[in-house]
N, C-alpha and C. Protein backbone atom coordinates (compact mmCIF):
# COMPACT_ATOMS: atom_id res chain seq x y z
N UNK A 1 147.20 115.24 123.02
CA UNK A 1 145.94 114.54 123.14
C UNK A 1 146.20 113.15 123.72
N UNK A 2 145.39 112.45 125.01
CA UNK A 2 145.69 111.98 125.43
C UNK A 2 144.74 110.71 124.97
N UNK A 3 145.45 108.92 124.71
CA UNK A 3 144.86 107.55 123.86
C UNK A 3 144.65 106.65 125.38
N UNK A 4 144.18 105.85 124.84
CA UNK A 4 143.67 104.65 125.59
C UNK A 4 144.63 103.84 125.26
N UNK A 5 145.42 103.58 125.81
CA UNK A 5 146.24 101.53 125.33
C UNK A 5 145.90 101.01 126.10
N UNK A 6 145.40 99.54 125.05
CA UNK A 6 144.99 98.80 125.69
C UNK A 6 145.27 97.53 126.03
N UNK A 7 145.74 96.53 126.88
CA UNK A 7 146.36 95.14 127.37
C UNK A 7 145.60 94.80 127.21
N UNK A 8 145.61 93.34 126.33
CA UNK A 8 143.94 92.16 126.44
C UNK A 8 144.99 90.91 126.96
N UNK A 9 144.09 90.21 127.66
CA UNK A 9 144.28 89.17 128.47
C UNK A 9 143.98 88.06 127.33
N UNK A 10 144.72 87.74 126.27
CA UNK A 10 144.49 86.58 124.97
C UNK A 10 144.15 85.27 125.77
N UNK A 11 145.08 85.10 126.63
CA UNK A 11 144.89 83.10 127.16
C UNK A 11 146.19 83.16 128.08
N UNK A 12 146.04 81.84 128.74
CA UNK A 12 146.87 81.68 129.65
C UNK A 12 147.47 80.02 129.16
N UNK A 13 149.06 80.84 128.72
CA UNK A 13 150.05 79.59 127.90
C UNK A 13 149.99 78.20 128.86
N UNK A 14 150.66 77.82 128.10
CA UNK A 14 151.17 75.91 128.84
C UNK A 14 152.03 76.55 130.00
N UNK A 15 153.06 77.16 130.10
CA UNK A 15 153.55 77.54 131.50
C UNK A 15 152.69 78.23 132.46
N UNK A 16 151.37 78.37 132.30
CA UNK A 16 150.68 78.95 133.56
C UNK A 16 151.22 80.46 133.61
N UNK A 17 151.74 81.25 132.56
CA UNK A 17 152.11 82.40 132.30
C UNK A 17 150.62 82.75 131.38
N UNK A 18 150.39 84.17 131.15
CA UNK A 18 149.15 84.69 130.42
C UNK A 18 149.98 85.63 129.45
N UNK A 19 148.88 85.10 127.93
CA UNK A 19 149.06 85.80 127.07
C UNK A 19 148.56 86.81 127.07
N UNK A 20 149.65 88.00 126.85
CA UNK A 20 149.37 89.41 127.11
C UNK A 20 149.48 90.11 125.22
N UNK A 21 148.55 91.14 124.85
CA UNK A 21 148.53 91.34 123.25
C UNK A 21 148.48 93.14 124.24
N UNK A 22 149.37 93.73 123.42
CA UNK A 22 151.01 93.59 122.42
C UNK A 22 151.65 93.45 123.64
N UNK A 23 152.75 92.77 122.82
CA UNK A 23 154.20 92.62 123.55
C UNK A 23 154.21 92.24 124.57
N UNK A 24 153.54 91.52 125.09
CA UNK A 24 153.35 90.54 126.27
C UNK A 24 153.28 91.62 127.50
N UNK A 25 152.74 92.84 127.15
CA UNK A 25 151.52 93.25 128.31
C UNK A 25 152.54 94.54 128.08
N UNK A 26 153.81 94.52 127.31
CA UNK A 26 155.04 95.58 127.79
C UNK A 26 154.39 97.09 126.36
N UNK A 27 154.37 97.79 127.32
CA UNK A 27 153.71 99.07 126.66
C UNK A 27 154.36 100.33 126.38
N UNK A 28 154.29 101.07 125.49
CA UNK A 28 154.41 102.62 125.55
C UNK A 28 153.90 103.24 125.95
N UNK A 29 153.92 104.58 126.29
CA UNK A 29 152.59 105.22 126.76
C UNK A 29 153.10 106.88 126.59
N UNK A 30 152.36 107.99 126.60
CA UNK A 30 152.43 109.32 126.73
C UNK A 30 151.97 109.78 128.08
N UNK A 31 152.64 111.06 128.33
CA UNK A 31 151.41 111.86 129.38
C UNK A 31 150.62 111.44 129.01
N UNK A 32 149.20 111.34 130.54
CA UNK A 32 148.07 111.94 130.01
C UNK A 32 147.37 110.74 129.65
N UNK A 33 148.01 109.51 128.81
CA UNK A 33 147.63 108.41 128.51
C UNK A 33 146.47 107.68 129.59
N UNK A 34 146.02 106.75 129.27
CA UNK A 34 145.21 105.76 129.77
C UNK A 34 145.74 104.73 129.25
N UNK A 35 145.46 103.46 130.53
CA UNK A 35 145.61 102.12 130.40
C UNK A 35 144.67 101.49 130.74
N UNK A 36 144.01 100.48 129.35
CA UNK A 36 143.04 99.68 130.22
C UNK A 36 144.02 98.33 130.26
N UNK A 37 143.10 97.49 130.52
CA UNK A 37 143.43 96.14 130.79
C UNK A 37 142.05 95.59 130.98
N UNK A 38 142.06 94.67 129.84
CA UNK A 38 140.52 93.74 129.35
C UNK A 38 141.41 92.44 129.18
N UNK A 39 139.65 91.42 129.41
CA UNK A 39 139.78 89.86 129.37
C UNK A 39 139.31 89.51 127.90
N UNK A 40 140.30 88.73 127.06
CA UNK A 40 139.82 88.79 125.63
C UNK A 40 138.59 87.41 125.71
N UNK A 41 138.00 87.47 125.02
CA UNK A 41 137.06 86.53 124.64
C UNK A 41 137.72 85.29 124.62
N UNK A 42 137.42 83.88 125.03
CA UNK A 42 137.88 82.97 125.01
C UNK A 42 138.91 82.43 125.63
N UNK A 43 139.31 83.26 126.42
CA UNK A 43 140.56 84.02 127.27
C UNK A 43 141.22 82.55 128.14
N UNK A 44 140.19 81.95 128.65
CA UNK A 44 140.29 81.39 129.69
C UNK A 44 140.52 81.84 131.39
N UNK A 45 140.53 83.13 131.04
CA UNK A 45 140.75 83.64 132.31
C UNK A 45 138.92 84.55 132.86
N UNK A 46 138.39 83.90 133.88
CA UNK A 46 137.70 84.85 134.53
C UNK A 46 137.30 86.04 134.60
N UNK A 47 138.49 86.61 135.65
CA UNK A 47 138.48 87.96 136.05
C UNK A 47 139.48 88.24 136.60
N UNK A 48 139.91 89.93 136.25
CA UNK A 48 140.97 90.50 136.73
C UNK A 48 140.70 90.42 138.29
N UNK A 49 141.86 89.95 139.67
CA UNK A 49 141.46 90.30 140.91
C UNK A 49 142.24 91.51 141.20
N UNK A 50 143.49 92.02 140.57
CA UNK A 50 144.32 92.68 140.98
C UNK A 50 145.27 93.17 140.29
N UNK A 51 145.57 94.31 140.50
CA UNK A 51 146.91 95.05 139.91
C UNK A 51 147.74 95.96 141.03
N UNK A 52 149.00 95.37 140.93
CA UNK A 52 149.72 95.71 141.94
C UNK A 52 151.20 97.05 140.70
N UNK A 53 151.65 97.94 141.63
CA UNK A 53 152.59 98.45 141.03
C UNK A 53 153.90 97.87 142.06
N UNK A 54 154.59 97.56 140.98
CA UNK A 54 155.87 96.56 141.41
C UNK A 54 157.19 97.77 141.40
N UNK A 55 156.92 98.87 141.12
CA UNK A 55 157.82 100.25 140.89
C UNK A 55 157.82 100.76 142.22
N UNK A 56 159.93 101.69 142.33
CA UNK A 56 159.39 102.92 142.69
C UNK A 56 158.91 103.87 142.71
N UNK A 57 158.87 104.18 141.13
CA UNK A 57 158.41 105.37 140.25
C UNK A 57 156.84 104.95 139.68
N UNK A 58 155.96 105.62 140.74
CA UNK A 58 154.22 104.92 140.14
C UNK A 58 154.43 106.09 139.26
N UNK A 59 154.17 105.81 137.74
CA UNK A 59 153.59 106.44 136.77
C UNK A 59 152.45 106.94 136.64
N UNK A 60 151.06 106.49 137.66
CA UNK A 60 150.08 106.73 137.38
C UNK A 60 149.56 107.26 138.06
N UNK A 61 148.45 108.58 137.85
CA UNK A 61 147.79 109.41 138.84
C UNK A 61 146.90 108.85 138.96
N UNK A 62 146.08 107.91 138.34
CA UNK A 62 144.67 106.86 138.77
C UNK A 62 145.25 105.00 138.31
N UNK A 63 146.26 104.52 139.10
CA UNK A 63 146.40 103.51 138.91
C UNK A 63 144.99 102.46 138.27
N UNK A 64 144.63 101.46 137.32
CA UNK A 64 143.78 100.32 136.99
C UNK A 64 143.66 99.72 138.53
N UNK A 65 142.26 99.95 138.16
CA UNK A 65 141.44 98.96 139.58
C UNK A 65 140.31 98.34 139.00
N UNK A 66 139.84 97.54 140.13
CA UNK A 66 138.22 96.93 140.01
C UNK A 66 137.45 98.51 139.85
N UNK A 67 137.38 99.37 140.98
CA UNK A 67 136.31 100.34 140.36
C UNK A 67 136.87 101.25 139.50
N UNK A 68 137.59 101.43 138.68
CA UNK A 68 137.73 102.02 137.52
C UNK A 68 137.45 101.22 136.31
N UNK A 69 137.09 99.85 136.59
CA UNK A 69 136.93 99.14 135.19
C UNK A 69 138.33 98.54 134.82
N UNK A 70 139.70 98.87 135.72
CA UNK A 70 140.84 98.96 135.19
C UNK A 70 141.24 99.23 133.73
N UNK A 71 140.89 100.55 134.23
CA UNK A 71 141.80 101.86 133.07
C UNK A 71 142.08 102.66 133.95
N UNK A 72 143.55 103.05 133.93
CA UNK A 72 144.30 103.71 134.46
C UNK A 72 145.17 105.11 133.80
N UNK A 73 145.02 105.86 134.97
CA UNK A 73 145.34 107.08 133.58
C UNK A 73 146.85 107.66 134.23
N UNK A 74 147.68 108.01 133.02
CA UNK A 74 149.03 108.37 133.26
C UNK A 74 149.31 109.73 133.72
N UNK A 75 150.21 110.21 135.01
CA UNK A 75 150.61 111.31 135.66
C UNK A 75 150.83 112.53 135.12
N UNK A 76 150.53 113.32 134.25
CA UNK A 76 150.43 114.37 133.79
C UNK A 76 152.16 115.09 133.93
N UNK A 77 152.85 114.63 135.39
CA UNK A 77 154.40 114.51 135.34
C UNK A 77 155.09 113.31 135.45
N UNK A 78 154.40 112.56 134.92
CA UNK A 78 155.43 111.05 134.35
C UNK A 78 156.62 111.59 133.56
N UNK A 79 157.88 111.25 134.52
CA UNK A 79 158.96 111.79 133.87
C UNK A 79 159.36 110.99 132.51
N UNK A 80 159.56 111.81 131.54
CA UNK A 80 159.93 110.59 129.91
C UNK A 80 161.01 109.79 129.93
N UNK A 81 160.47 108.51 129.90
CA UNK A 81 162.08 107.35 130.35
C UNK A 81 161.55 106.67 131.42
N UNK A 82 160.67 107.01 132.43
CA UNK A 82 160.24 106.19 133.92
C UNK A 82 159.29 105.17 133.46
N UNK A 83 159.32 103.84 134.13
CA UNK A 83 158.72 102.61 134.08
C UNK A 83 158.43 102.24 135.05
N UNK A 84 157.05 101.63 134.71
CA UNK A 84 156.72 101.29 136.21
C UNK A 84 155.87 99.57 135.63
N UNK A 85 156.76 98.42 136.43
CA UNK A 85 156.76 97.59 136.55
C UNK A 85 155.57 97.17 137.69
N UNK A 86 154.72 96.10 136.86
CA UNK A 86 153.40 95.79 137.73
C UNK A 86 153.48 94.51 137.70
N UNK A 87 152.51 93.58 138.36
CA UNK A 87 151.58 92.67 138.30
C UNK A 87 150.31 92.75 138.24
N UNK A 88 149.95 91.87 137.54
CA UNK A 88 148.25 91.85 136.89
C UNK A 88 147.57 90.13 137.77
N UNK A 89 146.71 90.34 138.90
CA UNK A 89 146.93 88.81 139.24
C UNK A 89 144.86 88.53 138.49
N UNK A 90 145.57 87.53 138.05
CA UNK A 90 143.55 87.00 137.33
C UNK A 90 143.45 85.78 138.10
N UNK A 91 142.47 85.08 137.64
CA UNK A 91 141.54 84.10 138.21
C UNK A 91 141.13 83.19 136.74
N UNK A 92 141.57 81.43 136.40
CA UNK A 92 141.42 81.17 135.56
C UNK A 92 139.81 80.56 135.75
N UNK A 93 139.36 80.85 134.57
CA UNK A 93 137.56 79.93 133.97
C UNK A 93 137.58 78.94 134.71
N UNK A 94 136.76 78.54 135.76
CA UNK A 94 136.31 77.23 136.03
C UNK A 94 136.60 76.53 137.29
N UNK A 95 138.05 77.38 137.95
CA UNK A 95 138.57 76.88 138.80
C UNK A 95 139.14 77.95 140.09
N UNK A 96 140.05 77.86 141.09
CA UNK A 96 140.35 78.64 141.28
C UNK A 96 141.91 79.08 141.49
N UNK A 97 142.61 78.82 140.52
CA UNK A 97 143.38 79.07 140.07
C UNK A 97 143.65 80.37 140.10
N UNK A 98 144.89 81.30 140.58
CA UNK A 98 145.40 82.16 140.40
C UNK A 98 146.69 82.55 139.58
N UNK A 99 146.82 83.45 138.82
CA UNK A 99 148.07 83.50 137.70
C UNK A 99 148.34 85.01 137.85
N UNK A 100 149.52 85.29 137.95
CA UNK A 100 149.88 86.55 137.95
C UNK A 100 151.42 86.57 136.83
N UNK A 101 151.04 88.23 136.45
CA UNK A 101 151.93 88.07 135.22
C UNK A 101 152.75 89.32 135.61
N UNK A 102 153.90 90.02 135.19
CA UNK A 102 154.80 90.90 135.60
C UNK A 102 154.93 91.92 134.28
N UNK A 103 154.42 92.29 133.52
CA UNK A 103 155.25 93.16 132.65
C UNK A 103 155.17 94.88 132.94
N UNK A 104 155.70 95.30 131.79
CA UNK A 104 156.29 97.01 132.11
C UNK A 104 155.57 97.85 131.51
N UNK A 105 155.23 99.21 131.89
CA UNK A 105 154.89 100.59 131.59
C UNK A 105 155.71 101.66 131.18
N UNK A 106 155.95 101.96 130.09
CA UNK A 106 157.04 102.93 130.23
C UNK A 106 157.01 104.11 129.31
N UNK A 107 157.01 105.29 129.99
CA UNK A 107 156.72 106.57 129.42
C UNK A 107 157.28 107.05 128.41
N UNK A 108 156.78 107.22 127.24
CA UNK A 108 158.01 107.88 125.79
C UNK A 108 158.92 108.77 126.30
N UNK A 109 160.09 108.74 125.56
CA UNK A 109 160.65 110.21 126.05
C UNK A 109 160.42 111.06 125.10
């Protein structure tokens, strides 16, 4: 049976790095899985502009986008052990500031 995990965008630290909830954006996941990626309340951040896969191995058969809402759903043959390393680039409240953050995806074995 396939879950939703979900990345919230908490705030964006004193280094101009963004707080990522859990584990600073770094995830588990199953087949089959979904990933969203939401802006938490108070966030300071805007809006998601972008998600890039920073992998050779894309894990995902519907990578997170603007028109999916960014939830992204996992390859049905995501090999167990493969990671796929992204960027998440946002837009901070107020300004136009861009922040992009790097963390990992990685399939249970």
């Amino acid at each position: 049976m396939s879950e939703t995990k979900t990345i919230t965008i908490k705030g964006i630290n004193d280094d101009g790095t963004l707080d990522l909830k859990p584990n600073d954006g770094n995830i588990n996941v199953k087949k089959k899985d979904y990933v969203k990626i939401e802006i938490g309340k108070n966030s300071g951040v805007a809006s998601i502009d972008d998600f890039t896969d920073d992998s050779t191995n894309s894990i995902f058969s519907d990578p997170p986008s603007s028109t999916n809402s960014w939830k992204g759903h996992i390859d049905d043959n995501a090999a167990p052990g493969t990671y796929e390393d992204y960027t998440i680039y946002v837009t901070a409240s107020g300004s136009n500031q861009r922040i992009d953050f790097d963390p990992r995806i990685t399939v249970n074995k």
